[in-house]
Protein backbone atom coordinates (compact mmCIF):
# COMPACT_ATOMS: atom_id res chain seq x y z
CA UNK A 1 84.63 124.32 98.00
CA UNK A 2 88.12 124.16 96.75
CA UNK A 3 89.07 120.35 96.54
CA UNK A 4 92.88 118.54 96.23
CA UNK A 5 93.71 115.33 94.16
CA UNK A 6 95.78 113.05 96.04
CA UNK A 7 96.84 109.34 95.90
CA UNK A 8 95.09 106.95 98.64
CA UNK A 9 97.58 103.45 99.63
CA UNK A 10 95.10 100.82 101.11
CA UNK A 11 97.89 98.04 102.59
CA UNK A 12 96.19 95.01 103.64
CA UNK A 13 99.29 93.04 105.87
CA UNK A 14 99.43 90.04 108.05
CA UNK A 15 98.83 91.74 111.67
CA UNK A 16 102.69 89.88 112.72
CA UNK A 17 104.02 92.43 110.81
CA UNK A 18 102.21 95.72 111.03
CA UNK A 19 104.83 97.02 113.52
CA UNK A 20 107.44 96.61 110.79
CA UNK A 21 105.01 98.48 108.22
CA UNK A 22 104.38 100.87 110.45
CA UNK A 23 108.14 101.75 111.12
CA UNK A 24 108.49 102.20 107.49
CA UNK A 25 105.95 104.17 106.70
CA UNK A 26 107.34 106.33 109.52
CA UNK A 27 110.56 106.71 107.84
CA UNK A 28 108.76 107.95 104.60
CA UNK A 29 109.58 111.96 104.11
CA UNK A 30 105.96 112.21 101.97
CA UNK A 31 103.51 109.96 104.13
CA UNK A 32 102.51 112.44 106.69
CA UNK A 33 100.70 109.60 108.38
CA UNK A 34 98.36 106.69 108.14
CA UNK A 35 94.71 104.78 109.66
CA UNK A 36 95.51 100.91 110.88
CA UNK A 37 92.09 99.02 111.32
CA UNK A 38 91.61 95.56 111.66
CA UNK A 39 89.92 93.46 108.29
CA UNK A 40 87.85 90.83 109.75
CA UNK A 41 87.34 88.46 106.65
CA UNK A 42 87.30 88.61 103.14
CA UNK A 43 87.42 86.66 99.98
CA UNK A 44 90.32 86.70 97.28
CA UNK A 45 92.21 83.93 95.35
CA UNK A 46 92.65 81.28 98.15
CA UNK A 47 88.85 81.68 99.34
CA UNK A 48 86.84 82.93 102.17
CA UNK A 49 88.91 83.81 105.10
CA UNK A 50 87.50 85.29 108.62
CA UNK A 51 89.02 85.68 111.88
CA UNK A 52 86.35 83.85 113.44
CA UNK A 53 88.10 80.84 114.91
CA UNK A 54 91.78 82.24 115.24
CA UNK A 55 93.52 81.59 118.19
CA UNK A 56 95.44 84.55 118.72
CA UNK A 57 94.90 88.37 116.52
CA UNK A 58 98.36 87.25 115.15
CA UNK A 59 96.96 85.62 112.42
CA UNK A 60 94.81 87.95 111.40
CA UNK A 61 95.28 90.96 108.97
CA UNK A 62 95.23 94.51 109.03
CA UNK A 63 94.93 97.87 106.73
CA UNK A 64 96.78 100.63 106.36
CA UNK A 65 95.30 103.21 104.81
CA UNK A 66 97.17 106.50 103.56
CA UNK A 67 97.07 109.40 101.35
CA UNK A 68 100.46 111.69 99.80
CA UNK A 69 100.77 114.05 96.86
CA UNK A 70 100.72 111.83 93.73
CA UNK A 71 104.16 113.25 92.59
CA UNK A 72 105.61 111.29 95.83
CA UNK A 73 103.53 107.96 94.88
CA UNK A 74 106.35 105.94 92.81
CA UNK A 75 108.88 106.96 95.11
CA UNK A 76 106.64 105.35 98.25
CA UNK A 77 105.35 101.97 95.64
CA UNK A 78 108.71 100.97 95.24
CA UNK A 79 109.76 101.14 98.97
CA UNK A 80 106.43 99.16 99.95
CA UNK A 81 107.03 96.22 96.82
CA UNK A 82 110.32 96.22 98.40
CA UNK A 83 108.85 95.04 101.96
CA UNK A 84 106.05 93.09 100.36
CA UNK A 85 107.83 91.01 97.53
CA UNK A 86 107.92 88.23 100.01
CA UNK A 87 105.15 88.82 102.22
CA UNK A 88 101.53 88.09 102.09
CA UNK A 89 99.87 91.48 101.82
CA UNK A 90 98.27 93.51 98.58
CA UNK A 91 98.56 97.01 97.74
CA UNK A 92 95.69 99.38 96.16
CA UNK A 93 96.24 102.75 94.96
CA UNK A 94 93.17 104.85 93.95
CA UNK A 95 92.73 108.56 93.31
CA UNK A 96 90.84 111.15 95.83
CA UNK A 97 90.04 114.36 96.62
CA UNK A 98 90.62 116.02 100.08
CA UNK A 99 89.46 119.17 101.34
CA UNK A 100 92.54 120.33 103.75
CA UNK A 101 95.88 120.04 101.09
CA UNK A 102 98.12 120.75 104.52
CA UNK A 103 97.42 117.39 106.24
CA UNK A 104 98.94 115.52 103.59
């Protein structure tokens, strides 16, 4: 089966502004769309964090995950360090193959 090499963006966000993200990404001419889920918990340089014991889902985090032709991946890094510089939120980019080139 005939396979094509794309670019996956994983965007881990604070959840207060995923609606901002979102809107962005939306504006972008070469993401042709994008997965939200919620991250429960994790561990990085500040420690352990969960959501067990938030208040509200404000607080919590969120993922965006989406995948464009790599020739279109500076172009869309730039825009997103743009929005980020003074956020709390990472970025990883990673390499993948996909089996239907026309979705993305």
């Amino acid at each position: 089966m005939q396979t094509f090499k794309k670019i996956r963006l994983e965007i881990v966000i604070e959840q207060a502004v995923t609606e901002r993200l979102a809107h962005l990404l939306d504006k972008e001419d070469h993401v042709h769309g994008y997965t939200i889920v919620p991250v429960h918990g994790g561990s990085g340089t500040h420690g352990l964090w969960t959501r067990d014991g938030m208040v509200t889902d404000a607080e919590g985090m969120m993922m965006f995950i989406c995948i464009l032709d790599p020739k279109f991946k500076d172009e869309v890094l730039e825009d997103l360090f743009s929005f980020l510089e003074h956020r709390i939120g990472i970025v990883n980019v990673s390499e993948v193959e996909v089996i239907r080139n026309e979705h993305f």
